[in-house]
C-alpha atoms as a PDB file:
ATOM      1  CA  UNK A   1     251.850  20.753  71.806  1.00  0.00           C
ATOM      2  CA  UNK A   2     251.363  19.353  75.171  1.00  0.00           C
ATOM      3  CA  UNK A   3     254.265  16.586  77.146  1.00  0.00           C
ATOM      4  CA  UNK A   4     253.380  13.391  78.497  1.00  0.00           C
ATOM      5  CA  UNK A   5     253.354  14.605  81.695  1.00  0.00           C
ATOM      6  CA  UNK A   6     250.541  16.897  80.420  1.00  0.00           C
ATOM      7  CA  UNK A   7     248.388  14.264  79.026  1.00  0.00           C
ATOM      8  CA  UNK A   8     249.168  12.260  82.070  1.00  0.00           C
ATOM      9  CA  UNK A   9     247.320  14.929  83.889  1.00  0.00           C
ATOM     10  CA  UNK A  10     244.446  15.845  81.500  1.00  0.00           C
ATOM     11  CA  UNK A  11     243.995  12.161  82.121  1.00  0.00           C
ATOM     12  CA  UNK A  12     243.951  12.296  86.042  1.00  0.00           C
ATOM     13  CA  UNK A  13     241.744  15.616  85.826  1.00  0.00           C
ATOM     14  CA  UNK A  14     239.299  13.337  83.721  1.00  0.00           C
ATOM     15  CA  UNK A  15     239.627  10.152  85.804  1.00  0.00           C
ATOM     16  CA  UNK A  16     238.487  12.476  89.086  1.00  0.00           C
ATOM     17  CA  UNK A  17     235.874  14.432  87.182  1.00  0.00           C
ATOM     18  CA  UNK A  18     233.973  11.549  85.566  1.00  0.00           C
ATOM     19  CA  UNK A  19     233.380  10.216  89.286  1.00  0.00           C
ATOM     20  CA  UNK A  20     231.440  13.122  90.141  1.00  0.00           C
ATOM     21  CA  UNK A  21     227.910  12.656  90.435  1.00  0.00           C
ATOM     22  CA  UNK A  22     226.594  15.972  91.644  1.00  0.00           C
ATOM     23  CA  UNK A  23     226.299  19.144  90.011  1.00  0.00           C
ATOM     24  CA  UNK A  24     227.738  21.875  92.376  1.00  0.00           C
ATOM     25  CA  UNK A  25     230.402  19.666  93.294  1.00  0.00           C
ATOM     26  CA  UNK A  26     231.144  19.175  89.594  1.00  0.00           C
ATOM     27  CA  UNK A  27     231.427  22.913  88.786  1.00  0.00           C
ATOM     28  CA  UNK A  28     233.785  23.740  91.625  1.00  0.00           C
ATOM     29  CA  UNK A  29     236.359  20.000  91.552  1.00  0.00           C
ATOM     30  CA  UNK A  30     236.159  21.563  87.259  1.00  0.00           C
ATOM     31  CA  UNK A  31     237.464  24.814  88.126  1.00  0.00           C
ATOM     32  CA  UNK A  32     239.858  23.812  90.878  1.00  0.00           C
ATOM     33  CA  UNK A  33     241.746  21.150  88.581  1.00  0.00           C
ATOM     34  CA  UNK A  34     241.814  23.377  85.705  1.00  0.00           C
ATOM     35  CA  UNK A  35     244.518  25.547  87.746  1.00  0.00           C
ATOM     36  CA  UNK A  36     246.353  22.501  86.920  1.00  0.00           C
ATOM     37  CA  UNK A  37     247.272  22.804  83.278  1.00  0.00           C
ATOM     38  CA  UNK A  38     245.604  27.125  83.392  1.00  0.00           C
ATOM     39  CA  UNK A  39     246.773  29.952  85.326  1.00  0.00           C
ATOM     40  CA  UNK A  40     244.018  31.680  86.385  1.00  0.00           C
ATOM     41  CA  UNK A  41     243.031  34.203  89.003  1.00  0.00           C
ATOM     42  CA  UNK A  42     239.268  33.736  88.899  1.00  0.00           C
ATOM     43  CA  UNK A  43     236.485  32.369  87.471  1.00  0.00           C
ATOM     44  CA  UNK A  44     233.013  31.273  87.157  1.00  0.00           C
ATOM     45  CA  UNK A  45     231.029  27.945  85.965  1.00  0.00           C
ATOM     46  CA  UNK A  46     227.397  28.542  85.645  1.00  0.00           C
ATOM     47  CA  UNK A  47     223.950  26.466  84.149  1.00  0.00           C
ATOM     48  CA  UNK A  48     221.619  28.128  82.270  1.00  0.00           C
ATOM     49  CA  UNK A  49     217.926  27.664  82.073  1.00  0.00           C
ATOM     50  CA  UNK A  50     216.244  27.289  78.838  1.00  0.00           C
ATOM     51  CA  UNK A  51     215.751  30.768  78.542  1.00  0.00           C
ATOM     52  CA  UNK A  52     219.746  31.157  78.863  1.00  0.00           C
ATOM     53  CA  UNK A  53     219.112  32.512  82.741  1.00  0.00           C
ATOM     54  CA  UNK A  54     221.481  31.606  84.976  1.00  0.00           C
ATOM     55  CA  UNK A  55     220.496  28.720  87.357  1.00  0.00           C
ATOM     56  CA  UNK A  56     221.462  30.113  90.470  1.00  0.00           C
ATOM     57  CA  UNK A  57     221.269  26.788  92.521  1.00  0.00           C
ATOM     58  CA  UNK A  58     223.821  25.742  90.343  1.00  0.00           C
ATOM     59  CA  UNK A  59     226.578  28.366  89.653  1.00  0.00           C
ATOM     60  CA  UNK A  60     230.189  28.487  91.284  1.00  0.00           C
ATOM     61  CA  UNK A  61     232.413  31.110  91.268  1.00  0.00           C
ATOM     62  CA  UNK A  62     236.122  30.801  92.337  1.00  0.00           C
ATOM     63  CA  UNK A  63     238.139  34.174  93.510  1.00  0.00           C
ATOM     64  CA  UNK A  64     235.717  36.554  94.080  1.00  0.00           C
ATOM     65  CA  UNK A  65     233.981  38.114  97.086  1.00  0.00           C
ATOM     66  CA  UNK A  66     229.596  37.533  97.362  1.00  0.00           C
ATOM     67  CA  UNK A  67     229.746  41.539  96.441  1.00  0.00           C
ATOM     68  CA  UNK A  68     231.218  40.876  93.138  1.00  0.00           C
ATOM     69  CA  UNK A  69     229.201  37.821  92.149  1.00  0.00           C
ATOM     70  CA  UNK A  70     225.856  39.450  93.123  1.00  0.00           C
ATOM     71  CA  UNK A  71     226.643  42.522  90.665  1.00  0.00           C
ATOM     72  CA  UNK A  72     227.406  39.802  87.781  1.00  0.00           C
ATOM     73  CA  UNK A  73     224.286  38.054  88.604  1.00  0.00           C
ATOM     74  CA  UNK A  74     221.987  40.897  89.284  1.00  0.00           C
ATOM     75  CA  UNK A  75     223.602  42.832  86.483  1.00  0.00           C
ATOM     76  CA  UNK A  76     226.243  42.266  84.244  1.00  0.00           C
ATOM     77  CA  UNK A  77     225.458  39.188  83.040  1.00  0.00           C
ATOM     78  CA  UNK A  78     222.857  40.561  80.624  1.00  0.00           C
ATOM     79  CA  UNK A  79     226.067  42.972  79.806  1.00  0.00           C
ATOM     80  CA  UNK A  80     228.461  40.470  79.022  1.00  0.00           C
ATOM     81  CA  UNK A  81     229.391  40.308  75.613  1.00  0.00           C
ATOM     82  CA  UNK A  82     229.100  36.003  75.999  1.00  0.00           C
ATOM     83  CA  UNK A  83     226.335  36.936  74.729  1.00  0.00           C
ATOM     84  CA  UNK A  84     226.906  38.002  70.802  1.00  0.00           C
ATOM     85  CA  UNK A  85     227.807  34.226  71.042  1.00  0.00           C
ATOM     86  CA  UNK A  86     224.961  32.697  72.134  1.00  0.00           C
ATOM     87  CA  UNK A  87     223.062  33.111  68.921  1.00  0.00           C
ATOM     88  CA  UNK A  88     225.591  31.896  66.578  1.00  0.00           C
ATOM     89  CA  UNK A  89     227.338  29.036  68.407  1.00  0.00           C
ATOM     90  CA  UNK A  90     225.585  25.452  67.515  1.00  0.00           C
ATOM     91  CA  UNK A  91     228.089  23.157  69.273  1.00  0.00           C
ATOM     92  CA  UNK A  92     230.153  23.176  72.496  1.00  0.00           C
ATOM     93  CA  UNK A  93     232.659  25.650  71.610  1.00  0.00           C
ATOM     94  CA  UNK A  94     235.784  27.303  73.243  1.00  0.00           C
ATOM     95  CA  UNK A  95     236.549  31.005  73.096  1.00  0.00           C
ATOM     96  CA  UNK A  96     238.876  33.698  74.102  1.00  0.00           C
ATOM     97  CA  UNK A  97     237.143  37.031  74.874  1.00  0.00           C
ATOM     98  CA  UNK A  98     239.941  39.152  73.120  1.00  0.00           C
ATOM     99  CA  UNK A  99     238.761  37.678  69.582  1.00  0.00           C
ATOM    100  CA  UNK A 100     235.163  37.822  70.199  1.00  0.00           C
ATOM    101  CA  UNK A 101     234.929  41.524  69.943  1.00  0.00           C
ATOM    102  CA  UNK A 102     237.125  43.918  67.969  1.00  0.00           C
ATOM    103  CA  UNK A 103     239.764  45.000  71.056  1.00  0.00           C
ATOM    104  CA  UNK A 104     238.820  48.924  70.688  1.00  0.00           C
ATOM    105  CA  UNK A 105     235.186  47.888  70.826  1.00  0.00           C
ATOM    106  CA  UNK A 106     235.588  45.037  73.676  1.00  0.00           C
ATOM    107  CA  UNK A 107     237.566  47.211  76.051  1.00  0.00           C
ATOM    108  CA  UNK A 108     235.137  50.083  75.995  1.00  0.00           C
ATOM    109  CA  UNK A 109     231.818  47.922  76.533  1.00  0.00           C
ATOM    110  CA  UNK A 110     230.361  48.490  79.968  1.00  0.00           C
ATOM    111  CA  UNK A 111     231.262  45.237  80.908  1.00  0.00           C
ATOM    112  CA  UNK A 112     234.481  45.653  80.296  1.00  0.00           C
ATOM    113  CA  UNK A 113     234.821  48.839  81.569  1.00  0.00           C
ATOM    114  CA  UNK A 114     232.654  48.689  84.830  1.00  0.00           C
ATOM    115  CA  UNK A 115     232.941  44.728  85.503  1.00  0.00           C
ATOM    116  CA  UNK A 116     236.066  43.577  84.254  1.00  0.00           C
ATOM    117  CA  UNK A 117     238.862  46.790  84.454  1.00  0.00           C
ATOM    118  CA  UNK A 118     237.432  47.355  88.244  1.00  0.00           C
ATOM    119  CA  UNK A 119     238.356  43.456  88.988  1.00  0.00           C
ATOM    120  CA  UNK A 120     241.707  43.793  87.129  1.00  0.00           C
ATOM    121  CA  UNK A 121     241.132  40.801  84.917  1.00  0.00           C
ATOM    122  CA  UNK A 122     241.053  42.137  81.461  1.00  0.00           C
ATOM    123  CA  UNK A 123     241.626  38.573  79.666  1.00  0.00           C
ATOM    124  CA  UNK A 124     239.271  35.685  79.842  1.00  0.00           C
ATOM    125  CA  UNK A 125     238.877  32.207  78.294  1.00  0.00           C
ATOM    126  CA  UNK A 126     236.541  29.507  78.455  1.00  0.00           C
ATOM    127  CA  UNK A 127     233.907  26.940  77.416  1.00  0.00           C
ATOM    128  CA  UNK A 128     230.190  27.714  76.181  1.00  0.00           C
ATOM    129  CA  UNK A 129     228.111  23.744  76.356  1.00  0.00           C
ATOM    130  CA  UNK A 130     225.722  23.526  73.851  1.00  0.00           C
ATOM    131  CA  UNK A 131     223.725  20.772  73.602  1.00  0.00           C
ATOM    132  CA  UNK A 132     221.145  20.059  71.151  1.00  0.00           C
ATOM    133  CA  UNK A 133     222.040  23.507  69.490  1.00  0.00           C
ATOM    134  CA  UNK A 134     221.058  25.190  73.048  1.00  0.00           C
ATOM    135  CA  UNK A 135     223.366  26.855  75.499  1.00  0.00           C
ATOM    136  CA  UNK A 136     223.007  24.755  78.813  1.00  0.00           C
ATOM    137  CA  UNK A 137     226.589  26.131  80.698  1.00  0.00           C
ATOM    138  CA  UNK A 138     229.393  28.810  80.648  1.00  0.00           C
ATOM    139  CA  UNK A 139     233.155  28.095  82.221  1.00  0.00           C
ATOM    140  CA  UNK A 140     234.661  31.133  82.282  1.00  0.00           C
ATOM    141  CA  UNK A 141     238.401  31.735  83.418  1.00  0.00           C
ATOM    142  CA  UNK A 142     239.800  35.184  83.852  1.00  0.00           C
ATOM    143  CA  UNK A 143     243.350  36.803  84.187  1.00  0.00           C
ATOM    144  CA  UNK A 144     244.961  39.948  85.323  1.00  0.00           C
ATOM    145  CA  UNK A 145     247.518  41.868  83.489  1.00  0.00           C
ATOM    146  CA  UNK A 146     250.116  40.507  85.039  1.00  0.00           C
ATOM    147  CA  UNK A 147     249.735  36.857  83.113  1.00  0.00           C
ATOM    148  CA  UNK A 148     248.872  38.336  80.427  1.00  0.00           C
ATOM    149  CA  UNK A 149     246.444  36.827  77.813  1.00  0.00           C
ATOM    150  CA  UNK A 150     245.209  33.335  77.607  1.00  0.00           C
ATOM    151  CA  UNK A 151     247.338  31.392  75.075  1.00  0.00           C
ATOM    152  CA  UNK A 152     246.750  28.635  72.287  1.00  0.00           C
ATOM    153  CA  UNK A 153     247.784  26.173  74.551  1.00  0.00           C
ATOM    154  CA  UNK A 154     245.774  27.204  76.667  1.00  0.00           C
ATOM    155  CA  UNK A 155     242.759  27.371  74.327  1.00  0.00           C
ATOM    156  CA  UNK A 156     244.412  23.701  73.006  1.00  0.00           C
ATOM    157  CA  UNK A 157     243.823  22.188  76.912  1.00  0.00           C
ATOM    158  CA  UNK A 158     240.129  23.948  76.953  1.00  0.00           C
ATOM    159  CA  UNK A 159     239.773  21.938  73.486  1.00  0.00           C
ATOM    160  CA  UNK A 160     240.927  18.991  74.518  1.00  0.00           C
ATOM    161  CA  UNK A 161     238.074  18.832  77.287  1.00  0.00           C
ATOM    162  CA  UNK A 162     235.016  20.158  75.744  1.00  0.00           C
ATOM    163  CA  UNK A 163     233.427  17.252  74.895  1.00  0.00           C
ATOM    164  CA  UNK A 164     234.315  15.845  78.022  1.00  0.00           C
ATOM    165  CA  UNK A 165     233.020  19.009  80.179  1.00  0.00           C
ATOM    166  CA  UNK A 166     229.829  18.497  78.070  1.00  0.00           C
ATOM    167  CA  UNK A 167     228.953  15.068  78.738  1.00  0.00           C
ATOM    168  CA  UNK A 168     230.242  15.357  82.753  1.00  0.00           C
ATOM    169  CA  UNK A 169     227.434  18.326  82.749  1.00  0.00           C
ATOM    170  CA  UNK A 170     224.578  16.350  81.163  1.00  0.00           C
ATOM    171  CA  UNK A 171     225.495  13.124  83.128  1.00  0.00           C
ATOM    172  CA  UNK A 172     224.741  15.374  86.383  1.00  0.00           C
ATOM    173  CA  UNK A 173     222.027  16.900  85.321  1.00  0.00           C
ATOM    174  CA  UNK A 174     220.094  13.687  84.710  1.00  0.00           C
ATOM    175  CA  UNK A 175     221.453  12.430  87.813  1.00  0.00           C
ATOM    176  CA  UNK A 176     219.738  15.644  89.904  1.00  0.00           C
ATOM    177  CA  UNK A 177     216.447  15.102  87.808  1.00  0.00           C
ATOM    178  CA  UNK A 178     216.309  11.819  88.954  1.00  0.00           C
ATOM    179  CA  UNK A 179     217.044  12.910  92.182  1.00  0.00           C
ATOM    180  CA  UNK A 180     214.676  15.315  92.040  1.00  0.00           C
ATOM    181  CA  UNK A 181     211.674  13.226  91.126  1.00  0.00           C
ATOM    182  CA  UNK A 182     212.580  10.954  93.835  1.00  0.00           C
ATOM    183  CA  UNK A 183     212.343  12.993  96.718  1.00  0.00           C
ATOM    184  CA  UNK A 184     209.068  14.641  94.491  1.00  0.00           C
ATOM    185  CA  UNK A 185     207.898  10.749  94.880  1.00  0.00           C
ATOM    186  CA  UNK A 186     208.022  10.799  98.926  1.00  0.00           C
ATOM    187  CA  UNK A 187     207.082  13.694  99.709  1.00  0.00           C
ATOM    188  CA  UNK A 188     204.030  12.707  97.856  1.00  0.00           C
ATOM    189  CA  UNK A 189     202.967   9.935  99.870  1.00  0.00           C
ATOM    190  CA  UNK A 190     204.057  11.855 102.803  1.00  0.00           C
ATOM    191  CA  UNK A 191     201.062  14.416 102.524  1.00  0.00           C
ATOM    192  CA  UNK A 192     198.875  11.887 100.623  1.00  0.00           C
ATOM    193  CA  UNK A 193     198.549   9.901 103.316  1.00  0.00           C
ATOM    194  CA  UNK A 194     199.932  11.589 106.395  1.00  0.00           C
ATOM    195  CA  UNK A 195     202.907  10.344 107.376  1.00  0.00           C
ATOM    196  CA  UNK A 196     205.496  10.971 110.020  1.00  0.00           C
ATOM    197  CA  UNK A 197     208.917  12.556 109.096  1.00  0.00           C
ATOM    198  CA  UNK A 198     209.857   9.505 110.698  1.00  0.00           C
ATOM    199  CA  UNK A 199     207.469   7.287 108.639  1.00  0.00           C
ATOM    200  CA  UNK A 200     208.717   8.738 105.449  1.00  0.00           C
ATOM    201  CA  UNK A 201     212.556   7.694 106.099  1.00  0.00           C
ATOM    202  CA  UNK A 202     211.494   4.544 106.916  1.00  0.00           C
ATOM    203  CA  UNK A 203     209.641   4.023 103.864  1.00  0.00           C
ATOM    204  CA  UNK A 204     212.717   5.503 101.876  1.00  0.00           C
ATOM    205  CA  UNK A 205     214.771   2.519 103.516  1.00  0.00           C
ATOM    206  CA  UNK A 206     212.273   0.140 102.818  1.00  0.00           C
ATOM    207  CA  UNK A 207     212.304   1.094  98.960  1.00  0.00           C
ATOM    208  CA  UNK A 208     216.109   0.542  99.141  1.00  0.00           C
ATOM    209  CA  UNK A 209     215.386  -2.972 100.071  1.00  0.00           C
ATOM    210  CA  UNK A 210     216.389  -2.279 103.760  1.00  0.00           C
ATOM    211  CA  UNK A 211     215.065  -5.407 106.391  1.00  0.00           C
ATOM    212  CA  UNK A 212     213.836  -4.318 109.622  1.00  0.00           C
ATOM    213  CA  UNK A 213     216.990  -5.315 111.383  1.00  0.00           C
ATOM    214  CA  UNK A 214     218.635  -3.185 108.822  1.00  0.00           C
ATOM    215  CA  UNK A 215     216.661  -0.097 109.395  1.00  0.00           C
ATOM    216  CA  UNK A 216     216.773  -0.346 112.909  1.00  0.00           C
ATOM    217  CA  UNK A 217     220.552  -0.919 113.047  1.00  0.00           C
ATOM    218  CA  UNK A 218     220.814   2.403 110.764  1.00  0.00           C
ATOM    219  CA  UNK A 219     218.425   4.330 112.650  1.00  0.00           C
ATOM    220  CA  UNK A 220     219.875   2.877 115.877  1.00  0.00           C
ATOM    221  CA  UNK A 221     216.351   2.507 117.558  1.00  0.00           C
ATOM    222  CA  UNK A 222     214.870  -0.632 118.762  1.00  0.00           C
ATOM    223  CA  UNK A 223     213.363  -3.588 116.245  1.00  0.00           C
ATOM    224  CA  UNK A 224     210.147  -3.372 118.374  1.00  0.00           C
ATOM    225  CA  UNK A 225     210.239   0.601 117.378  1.00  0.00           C
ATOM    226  CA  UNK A 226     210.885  -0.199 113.626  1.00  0.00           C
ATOM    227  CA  UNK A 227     207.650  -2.922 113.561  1.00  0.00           C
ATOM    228  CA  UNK A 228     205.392  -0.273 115.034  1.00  0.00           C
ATOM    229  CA  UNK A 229     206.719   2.687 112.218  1.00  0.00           C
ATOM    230  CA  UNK A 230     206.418  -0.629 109.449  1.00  0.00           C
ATOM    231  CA  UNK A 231     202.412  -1.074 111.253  1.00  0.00           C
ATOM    232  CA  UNK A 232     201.738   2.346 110.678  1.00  0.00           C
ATOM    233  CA  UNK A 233     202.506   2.851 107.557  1.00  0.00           C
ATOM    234  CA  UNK A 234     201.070  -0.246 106.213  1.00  0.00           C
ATOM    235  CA  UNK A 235     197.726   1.411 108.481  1.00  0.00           C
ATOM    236  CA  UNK A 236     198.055   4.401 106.724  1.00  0.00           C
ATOM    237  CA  UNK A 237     198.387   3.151 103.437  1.00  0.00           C
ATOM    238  CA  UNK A 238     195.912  -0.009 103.422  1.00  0.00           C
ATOM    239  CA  UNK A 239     198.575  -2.665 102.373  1.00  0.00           C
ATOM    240  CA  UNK A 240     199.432  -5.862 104.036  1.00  0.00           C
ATOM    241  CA  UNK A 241     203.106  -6.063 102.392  1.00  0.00           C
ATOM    242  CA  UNK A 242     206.416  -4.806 101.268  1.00  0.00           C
ATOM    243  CA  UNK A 243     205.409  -5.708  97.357  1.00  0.00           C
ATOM    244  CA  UNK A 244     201.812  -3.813  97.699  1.00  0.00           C
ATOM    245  CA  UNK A 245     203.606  -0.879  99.751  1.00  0.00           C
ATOM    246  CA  UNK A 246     206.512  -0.713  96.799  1.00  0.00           C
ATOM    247  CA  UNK A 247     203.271  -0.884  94.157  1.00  0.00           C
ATOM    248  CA  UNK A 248     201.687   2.287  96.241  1.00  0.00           C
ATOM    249  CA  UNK A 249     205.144   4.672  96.256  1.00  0.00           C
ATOM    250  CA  UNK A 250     205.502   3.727  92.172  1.00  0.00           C
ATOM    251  CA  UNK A 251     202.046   4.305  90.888  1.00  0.00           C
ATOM    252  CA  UNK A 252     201.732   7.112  93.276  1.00  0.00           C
ATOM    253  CA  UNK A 253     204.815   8.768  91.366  1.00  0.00           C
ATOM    254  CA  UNK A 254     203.291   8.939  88.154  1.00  0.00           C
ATOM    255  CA  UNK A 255     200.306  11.063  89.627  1.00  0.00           C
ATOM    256  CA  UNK A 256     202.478  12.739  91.526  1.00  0.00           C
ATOM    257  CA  UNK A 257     204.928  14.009  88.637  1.00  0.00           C
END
């Protein structure tokens, strides 16, 4: 169904995507290279909470004004007829929203008819990620009547990269946990035991095995001002060293998280 050429770029889209390491950034490079092999006019990519809300921290959309993503968010998500899926779809699935409903019943839902007809995109496509049997992710792509509907190449593409979309999101999200718990880690011995703004980035380079000629060459203050932030900490903390300071920021994570 697809050419080499095609393949070639499914593999290129891939190649980029897999090097992404942050969510947001993920969502939108997704969308953006997906106009590659899918004509689309717009389109959303957003992460859902365990109770299927939509992380807001973490949701793109792509050709459409803040009015018309605040009345999906604030409204017609809970209208979207995604929805009849969520309960019967176990596994990262693909979909096309003219098969989901019957068409007389789809076009005169008040999605459809006070969402979707006022944006002029009538068609849509897309990806639900499931993992573990829970939805964690819709990527949604949408069309006007001018394109007409999505087709089964299209769908065939979106099939293709499933898997791939669903293992890209879950890579992220560990990634941001982890992220997450680190910065959860410093700003915990930041109010624990009082330190400067400028204490705490030092003690961030320091747990990145940084020297003090290091740190004071990224910093770009003086050695002699590096030593006295390095004193104060140690002060603050009551270590003598580098190991018993490293000790202090890991066992202090595990009461702090």
């Amino acid at each position: 169904m697809l050419k080499d050429t095609e393949w070639l770029t499914i593999n290129k889209i891939l190649l980029e995507l897999y090097t992404v390491d942050d969510m947001t950034t993920l969502e939108e490079k997704t969308l953006k290279v997906l106009r590659m092999m899918i004509p689309f006019t717009k389109g959303y990519y957003i992460v859902l909470d365990e109770h299927k809300q939509i992380n807001r921290e973490h949701t793109v959309f792509i050709g459409m004004d803040d009015s018309q993503v605040s009345k999906y968010l604030d409204c017609f998500y809970d209208q979207d007829y995604l929805q009849y899926l969520y309960e019967f779809s176990v596994e990262t699935c693909v979909y096309q929203d003219t098969t989901i409903l019957d068409e007389t019943v789809r076009i005169n839902t008040p999605f459809y008819q006070m969402y979707l007809k006022p944006l002029g995109i009538p068609y849509g496509c897309g990806i639900m990620l499931i993992r573990d049997g829970k939805v964690i992710a819709i990527l949604n792509l949408f069309r006007g009547e001018n394109f007409g509907d999505f087709t089964e190449k299209d769908l065939y593409i979106l099939n293709v990269l499933k898997k791939h979309m669903e293992n890209m999101l879950i890579n992220t999200m560990k990634l941001n946990q982890k992220d997450e718990a680190v910065a959860v880690r410093f700003q915990y011995m930041k109010d624990e035991y009082g330190m400067t703004d400028r204490e705490n980035e030092i003690l961030k380079l320091i747990s990145e095995g940084k020297s003090n000629s290091d740190i004071c060459e990224e910093l770009v203050v003086s050695l002699s001002t590096v030593k006295k932030h390095v004193y104060n900490i140690y002060l603050k903390t009551g270590v003598k060293s580098r190991t018993q300071l490293l000790n202090l920021l890991f066992h202090s994570a595990e009461r702090s998280l």
